[in-house]
C-alpha atoms as a PDB file:
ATOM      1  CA  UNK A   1      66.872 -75.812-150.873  1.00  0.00           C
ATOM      2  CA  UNK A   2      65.816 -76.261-154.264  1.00  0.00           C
ATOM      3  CA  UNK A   3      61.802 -77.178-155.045  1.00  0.00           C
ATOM      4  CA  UNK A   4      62.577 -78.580-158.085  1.00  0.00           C
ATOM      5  CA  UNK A   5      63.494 -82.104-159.165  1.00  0.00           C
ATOM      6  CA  UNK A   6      66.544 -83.323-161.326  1.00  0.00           C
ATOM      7  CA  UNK A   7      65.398 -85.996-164.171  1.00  0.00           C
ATOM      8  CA  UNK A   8      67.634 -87.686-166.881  1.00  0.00           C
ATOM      9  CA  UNK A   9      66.348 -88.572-170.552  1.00  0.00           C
ATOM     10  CA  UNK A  10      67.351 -91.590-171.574  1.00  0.00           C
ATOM     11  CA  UNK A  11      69.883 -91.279-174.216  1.00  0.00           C
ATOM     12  CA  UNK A  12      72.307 -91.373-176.012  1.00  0.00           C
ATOM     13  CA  UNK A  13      72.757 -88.516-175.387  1.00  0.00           C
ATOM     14  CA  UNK A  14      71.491 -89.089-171.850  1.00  0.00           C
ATOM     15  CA  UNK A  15      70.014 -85.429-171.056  1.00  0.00           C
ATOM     16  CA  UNK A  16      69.902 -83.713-167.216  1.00  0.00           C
ATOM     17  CA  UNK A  17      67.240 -81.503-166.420  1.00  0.00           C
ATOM     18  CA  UNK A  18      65.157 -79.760-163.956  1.00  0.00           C
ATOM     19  CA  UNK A  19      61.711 -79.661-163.726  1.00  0.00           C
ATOM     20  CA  UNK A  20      59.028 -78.301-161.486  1.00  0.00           C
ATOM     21  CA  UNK A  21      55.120 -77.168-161.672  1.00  0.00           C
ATOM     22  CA  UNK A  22      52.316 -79.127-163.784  1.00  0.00           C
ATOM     23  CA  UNK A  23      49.950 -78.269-166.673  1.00  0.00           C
ATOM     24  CA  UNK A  24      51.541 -76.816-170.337  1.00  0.00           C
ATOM     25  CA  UNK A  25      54.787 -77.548-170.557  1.00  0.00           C
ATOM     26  CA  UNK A  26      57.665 -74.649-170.498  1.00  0.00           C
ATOM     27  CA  UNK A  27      61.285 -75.419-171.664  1.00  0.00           C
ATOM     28  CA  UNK A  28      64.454 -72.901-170.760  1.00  0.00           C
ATOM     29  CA  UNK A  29      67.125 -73.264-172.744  1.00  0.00           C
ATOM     30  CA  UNK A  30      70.869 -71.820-171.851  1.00  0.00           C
ATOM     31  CA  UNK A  31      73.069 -70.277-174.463  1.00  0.00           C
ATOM     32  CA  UNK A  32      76.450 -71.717-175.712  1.00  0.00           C
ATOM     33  CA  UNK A  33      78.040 -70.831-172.500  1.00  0.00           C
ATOM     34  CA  UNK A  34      75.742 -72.093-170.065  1.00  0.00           C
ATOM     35  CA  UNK A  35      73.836 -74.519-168.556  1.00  0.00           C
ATOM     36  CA  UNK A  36      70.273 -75.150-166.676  1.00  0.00           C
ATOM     37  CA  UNK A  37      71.777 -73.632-163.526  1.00  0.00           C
ATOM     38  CA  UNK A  38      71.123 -70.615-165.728  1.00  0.00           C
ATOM     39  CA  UNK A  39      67.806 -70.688-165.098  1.00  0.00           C
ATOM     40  CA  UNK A  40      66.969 -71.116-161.112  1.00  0.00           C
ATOM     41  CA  UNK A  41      65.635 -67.909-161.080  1.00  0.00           C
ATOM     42  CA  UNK A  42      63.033 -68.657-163.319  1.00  0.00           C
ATOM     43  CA  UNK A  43      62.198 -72.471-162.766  1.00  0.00           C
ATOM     44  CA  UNK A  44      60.058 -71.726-158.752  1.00  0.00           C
ATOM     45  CA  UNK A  45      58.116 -68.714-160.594  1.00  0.00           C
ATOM     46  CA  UNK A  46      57.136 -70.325-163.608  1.00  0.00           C
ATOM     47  CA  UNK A  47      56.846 -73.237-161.722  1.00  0.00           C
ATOM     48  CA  UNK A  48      53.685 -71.654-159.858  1.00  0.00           C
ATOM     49  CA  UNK A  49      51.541 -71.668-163.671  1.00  0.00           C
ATOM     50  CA  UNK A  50      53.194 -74.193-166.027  1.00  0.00           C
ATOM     51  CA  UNK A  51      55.567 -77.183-165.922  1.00  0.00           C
ATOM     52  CA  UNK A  52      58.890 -75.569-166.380  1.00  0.00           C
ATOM     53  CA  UNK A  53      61.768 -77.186-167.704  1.00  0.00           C
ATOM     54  CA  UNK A  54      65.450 -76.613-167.557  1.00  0.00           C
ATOM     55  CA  UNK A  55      67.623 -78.453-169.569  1.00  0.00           C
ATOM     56  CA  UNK A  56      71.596 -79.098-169.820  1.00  0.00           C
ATOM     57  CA  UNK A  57      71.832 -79.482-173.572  1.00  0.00           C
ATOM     58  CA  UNK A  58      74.109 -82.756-174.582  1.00  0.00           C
ATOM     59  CA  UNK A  59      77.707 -81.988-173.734  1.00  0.00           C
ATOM     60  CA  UNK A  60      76.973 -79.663-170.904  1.00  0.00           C
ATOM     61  CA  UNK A  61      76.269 -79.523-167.185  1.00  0.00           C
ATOM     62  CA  UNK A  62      74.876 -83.299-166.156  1.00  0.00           C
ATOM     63  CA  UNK A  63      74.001 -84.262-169.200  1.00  0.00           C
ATOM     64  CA  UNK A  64      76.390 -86.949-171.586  1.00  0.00           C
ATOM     65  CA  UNK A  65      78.812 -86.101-173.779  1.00  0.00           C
ATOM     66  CA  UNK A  66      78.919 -87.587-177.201  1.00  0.00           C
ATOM     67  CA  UNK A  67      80.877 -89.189-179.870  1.00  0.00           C
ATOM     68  CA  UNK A  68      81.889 -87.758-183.101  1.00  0.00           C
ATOM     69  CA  UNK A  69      81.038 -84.304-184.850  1.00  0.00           C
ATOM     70  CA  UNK A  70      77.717 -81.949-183.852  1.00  0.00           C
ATOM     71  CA  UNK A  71      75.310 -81.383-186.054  1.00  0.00           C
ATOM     72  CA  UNK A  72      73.169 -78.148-184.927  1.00  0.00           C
ATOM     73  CA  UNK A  73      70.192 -79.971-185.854  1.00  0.00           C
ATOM     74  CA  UNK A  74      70.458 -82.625-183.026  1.00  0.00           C
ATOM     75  CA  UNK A  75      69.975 -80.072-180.524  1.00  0.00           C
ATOM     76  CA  UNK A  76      66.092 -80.122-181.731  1.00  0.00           C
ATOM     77  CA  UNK A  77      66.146 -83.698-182.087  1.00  0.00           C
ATOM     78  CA  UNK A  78      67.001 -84.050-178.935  1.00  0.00           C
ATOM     79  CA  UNK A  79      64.655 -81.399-177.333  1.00  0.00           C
ATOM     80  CA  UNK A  80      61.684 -83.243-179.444  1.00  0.00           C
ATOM     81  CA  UNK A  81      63.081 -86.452-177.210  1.00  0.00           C
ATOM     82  CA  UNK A  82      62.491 -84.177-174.314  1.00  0.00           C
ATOM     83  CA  UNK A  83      58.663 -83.338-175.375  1.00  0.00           C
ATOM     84  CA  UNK A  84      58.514 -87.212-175.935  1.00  0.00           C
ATOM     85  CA  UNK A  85      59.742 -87.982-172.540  1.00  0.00           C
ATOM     86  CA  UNK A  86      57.358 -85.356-170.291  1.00  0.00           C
ATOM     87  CA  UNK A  87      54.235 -86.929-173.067  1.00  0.00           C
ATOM     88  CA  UNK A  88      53.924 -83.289-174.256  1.00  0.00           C
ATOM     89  CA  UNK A  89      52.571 -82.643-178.079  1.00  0.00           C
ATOM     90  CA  UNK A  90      53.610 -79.338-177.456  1.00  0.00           C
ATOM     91  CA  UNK A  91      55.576 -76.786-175.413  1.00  0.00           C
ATOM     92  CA  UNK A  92      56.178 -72.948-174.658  1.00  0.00           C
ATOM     93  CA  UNK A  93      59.806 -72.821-175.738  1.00  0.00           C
ATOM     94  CA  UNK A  94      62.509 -69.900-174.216  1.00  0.00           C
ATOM     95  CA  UNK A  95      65.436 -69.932-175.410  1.00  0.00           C
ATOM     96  CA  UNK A  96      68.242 -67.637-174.878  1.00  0.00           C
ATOM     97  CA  UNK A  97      71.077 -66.598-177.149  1.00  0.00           C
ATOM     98  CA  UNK A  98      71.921 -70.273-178.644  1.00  0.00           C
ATOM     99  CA  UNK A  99      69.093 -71.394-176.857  1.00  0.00           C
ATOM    100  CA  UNK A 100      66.807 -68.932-178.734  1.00  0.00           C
ATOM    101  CA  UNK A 101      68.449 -70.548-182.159  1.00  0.00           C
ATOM    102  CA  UNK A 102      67.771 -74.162-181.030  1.00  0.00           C
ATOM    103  CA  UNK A 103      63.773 -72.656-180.891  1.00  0.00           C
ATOM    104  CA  UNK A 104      64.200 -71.289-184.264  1.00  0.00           C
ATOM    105  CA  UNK A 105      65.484 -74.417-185.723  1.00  0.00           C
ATOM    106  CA  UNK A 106      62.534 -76.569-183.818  1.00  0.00           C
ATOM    107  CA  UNK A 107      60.272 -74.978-184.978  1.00  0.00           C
ATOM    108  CA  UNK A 108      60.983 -74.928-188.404  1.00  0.00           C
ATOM    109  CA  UNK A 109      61.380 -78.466-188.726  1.00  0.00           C
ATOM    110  CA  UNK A 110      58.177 -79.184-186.379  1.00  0.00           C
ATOM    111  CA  UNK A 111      56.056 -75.629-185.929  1.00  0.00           C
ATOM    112  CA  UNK A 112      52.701 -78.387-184.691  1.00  0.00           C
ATOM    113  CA  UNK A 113      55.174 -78.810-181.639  1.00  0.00           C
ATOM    114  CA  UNK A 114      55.321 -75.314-180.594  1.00  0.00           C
ATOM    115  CA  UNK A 115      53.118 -73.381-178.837  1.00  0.00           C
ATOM    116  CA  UNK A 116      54.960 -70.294-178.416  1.00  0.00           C
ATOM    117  CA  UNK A 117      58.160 -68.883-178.325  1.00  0.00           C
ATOM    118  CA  UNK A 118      60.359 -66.551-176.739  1.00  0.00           C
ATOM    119  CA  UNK A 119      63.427 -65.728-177.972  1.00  0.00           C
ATOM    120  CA  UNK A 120      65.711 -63.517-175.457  1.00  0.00           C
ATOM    121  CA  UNK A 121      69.145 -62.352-176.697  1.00  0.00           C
ATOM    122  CA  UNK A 122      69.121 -64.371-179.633  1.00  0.00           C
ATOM    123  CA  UNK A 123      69.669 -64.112-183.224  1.00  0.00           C
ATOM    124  CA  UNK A 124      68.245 -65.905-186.549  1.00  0.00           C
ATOM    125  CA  UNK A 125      71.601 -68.347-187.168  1.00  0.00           C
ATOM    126  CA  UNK A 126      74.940 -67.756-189.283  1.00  0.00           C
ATOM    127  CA  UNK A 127      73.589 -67.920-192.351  1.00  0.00           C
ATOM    128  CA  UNK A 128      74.016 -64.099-193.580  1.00  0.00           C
ATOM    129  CA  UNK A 129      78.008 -64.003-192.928  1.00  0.00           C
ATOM    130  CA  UNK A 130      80.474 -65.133-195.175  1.00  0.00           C
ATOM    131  CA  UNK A 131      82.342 -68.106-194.479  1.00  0.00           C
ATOM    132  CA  UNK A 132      85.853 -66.075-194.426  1.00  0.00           C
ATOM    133  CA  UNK A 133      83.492 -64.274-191.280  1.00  0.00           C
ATOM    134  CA  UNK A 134      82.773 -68.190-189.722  1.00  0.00           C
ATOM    135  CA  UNK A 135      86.364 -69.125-189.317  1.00  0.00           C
ATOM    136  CA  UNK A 136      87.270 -66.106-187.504  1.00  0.00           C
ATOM    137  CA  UNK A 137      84.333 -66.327-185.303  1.00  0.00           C
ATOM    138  CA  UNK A 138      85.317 -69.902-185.289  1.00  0.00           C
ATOM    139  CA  UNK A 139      89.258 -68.865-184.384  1.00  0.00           C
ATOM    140  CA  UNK A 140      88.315 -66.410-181.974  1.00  0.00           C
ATOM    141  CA  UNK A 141      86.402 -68.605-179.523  1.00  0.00           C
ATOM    142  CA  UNK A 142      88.407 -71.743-180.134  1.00  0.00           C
ATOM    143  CA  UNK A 143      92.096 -70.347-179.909  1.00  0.00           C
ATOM    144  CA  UNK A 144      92.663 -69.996-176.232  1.00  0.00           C
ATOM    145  CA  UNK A 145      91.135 -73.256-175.456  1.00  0.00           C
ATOM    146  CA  UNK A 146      93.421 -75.386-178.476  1.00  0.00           C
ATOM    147  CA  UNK A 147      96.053 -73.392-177.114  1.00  0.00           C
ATOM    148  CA  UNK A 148      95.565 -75.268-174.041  1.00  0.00           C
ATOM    149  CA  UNK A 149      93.743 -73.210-171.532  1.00  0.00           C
ATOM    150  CA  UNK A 150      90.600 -74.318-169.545  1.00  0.00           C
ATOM    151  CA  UNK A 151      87.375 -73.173-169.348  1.00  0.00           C
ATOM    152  CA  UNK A 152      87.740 -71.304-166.189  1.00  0.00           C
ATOM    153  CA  UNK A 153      91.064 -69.682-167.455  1.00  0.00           C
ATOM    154  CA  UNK A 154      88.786 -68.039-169.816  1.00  0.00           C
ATOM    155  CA  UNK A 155      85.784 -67.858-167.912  1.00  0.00           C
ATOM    156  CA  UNK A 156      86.330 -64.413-166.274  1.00  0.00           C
ATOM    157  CA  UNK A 157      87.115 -62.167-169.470  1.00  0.00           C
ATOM    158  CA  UNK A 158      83.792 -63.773-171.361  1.00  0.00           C
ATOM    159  CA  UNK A 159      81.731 -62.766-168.484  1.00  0.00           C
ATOM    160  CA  UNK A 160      82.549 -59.463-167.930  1.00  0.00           C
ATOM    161  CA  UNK A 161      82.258 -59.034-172.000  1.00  0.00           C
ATOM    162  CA  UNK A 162      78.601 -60.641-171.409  1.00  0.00           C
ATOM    163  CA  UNK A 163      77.255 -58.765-168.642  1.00  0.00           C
ATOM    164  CA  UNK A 164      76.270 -55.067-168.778  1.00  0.00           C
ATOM    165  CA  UNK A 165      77.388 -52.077-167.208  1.00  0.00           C
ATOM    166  CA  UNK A 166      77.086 -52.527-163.691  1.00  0.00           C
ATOM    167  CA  UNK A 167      75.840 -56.255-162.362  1.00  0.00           C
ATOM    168  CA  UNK A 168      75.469 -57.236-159.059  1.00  0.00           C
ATOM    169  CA  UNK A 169      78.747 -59.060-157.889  1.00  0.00           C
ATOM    170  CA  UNK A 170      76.767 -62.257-157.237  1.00  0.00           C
ATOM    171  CA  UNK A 171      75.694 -62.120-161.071  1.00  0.00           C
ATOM    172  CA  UNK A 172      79.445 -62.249-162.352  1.00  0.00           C
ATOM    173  CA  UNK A 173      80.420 -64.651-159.842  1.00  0.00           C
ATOM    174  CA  UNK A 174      77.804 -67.109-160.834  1.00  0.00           C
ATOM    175  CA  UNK A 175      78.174 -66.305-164.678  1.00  0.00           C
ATOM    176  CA  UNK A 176      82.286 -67.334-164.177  1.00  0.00           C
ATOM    177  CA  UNK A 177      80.897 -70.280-162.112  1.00  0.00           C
ATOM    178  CA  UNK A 178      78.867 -71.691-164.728  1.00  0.00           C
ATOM    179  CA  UNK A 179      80.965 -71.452-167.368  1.00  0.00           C
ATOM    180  CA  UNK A 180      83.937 -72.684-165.172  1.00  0.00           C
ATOM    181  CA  UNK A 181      81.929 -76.140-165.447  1.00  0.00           C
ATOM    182  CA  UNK A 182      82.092 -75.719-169.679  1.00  0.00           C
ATOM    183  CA  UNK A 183      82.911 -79.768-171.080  1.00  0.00           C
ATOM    184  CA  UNK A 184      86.278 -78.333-173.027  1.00  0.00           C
ATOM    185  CA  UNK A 185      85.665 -80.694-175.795  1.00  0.00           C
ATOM    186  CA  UNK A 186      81.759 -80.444-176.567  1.00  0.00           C
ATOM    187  CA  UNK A 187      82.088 -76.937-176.159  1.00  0.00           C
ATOM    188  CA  UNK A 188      84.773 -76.637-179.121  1.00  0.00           C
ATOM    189  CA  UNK A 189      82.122 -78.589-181.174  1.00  0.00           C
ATOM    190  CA  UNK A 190      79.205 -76.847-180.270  1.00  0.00           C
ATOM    191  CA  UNK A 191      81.186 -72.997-181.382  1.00  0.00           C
ATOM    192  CA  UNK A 192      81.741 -74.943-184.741  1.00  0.00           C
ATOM    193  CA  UNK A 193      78.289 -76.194-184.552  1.00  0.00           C
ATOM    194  CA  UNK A 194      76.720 -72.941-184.439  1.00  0.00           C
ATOM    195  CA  UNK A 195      79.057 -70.906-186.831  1.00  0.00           C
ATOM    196  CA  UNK A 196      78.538 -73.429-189.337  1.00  0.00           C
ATOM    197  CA  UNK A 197      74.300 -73.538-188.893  1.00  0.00           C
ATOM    198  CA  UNK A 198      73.839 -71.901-192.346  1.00  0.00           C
ATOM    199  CA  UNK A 199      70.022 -73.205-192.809  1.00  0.00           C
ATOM    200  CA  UNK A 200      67.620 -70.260-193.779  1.00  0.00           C
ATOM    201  CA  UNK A 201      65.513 -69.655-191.102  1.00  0.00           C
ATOM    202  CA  UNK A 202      62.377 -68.131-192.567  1.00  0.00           C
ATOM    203  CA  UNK A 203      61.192 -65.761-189.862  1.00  0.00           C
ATOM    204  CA  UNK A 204      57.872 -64.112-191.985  1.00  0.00           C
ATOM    205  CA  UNK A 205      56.810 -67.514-191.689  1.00  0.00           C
ATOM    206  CA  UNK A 206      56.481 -68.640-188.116  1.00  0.00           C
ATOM    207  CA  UNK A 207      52.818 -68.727-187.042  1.00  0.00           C
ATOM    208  CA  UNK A 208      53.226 -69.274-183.319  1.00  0.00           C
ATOM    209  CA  UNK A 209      52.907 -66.482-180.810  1.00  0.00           C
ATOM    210  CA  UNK A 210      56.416 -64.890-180.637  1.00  0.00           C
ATOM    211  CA  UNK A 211      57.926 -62.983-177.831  1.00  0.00           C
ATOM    212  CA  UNK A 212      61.314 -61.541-178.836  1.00  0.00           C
ATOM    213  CA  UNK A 213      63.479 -59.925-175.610  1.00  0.00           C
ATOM    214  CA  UNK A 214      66.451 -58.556-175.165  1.00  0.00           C
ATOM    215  CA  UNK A 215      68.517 -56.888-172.605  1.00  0.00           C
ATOM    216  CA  UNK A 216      69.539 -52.737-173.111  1.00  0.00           C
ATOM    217  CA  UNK A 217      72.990 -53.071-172.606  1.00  0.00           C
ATOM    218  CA  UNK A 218      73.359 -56.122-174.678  1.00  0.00           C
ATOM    219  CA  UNK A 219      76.314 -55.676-176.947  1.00  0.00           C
ATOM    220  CA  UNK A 220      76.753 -59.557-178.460  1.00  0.00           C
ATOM    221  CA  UNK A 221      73.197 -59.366-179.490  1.00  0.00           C
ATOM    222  CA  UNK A 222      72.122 -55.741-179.689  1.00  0.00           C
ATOM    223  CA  UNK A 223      68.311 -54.185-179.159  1.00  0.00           C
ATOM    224  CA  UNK A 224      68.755 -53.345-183.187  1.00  0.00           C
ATOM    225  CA  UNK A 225      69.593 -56.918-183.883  1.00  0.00           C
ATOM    226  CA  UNK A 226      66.296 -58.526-181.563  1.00  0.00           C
ATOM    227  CA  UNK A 227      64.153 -55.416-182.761  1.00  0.00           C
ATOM    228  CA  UNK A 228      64.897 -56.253-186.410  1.00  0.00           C
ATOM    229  CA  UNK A 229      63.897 -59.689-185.653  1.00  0.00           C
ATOM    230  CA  UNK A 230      61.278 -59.237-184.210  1.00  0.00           C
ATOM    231  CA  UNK A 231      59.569 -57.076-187.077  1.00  0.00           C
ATOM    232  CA  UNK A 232      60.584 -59.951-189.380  1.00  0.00           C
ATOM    233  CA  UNK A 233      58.289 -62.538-187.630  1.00  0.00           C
ATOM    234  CA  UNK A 234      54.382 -61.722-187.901  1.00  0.00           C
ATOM    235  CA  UNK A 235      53.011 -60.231-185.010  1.00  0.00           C
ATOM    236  CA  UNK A 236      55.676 -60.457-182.714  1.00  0.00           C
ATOM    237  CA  UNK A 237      56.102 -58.835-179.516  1.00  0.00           C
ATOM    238  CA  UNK A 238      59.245 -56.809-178.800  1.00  0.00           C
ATOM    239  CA  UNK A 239      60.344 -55.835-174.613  1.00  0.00           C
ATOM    240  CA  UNK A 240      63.872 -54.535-173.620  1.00  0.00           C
ATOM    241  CA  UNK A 241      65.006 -55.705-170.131  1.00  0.00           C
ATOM    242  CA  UNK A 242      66.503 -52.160-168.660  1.00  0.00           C
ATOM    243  CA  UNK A 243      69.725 -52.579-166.962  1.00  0.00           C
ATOM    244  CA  UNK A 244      70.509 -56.128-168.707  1.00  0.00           C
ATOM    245  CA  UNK A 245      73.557 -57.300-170.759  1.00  0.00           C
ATOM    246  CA  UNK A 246      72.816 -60.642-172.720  1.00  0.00           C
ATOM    247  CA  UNK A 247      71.993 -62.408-169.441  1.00  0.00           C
ATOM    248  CA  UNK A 248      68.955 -60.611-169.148  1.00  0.00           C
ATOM    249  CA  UNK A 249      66.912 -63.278-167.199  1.00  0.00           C
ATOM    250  CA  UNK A 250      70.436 -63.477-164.618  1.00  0.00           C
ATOM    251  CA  UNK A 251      71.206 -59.835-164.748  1.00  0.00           C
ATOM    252  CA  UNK A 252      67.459 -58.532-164.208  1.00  0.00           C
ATOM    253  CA  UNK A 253      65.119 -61.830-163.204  1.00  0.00           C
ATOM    254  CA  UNK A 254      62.359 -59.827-161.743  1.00  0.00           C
ATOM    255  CA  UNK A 255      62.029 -57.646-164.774  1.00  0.00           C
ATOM    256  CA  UNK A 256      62.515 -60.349-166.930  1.00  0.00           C
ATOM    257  CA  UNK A 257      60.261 -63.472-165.475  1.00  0.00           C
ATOM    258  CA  UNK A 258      57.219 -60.315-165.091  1.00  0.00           C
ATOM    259  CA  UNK A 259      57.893 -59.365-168.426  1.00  0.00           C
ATOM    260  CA  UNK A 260      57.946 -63.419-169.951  1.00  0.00           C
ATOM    261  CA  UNK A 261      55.448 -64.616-167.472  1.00  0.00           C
ATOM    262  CA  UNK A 262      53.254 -62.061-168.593  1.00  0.00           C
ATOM    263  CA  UNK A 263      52.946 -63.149-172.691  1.00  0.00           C
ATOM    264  CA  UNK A 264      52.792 -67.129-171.363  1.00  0.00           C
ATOM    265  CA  UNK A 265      49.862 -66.389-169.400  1.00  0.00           C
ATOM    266  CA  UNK A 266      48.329 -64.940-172.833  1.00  0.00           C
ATOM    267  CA  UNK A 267      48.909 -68.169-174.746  1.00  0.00           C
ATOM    268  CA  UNK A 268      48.038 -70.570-171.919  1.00  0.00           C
ATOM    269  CA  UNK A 269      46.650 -74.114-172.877  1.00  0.00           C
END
């Protein structure tokens, strides 16, 4: 049984998430494949210091779908919706992989809202590739699924490509699970979302306490590409997760809610 609680924002986009824990708010955030199931082996731990918060972001999991195109930038509107909605001024955000670029973007637009964040096999946005490099990316992802296959018909091949070298049965079959439950259509929009985020993300400026993590045996997001990152922004802390792919916190969660837990209980409120 779970010890957490399932909420809806209002919306639109009406927003699931799960929640557990009082005091300083703590939002998880999945990557483009994902949803808050994602994170149910963080939500009872951090759940014992902060308020942790898992969200489905709009078109995924339980939360709505939407009309018309995505703009990347409503994913932080609607996560300031979520800070509106649990009366927070501020939160601890963790984001990983899209997740960690929906932090990024948040706190650029609103850095008085953030009160740290961890970014775990992530990367800064598109905006250093070329835009003959964004179709292909684009093409890539999108092909199979225009070409009429489902989100489970595809689901097995990303996972294995996601995971590293040797995970745990039970971490594969819950990866393909997850992203067996993709919404076909948002998901098309939110790959052309996220190839096409081209806004400058100026790293040597963020002031908040950064934690940047990242998985050994990540190949999508490479150690070079997190460490890089994480010499960019001032003062920022740098931990691999031995043994991970870029699931790090499903791959390794002991390693990784010890190593996370441990920089949130610098920066507690």
């Amino acid at each position: 049984m779970s010890n957490w609680k399932t909420d809806h924002i209002s919306g639109p986009p009406r927003i699931a998430v799960d929640h557990v824990g009082s005091g300083s708010l703590v939002v998880l955030m999945h990557g483009i494949g994902g949803n808050r199931t994602n994170w149910h082996d963080q939500l009872p731990e951090f759940g014992c210091y902060f308020h942790a918060v898992a969200w489905d972001a709009r078109g995924y999991g339980d939360s709505d779908d939407y009309d018309g195109d995505l703009d990347f930038g409503d994913f932080a509107i609607d996560l300031a919706r979520l800070l509106d909605h649990f009366h927070a001024p501020r939160a601890h955000l963790v984001g990983l992989s899209m997740g960690g670029v929906i932090a990024l973007d948040f706190v650029s637009r609103w850095p008085d809202r953030v009160t740290t964040l961890t970014l775990c096999d992530s990367f800064p946005g598109f905006s250093h590739i070329s835009d003959e490099q964004r179709r292909e990316f684009i093409r890539l992802r999108q092909e199979p699924l225009l070409a009429g296959k489902k989100p489970k018909d595809i689901a097995p091949a990303i996972a294995k490509s996601l995971l590293g070298k040797s995970p745990p049965p039970e971490v594969f079959e819950r990866l393909v699970a997850s992203m067996s439950t993709l919404h076909k259509e948002s998901y098309l929009k939110a790959i052309s979302s996220l190839a096409n985020y081209t806004r400058v993300l100026n790293l040597e400026a963020i002031a908040v306490p950064t934690h940047v993590v990242v998985g050994a045996e990540d190949t999508l997001t490479p150690p070079a590409t997190s460490r890089e990152m994480a010499r960019r922004i001032p003062r920022a802390r740098f931990t691999i997760i031995e043994g991970a792919g870029h699931l790090s916190n499903i791959e390794r969660p002991e390693a990784f809610n010890s190593a996370v837990l441990g920089f949130l209980h610098e920066h507690r409120e």
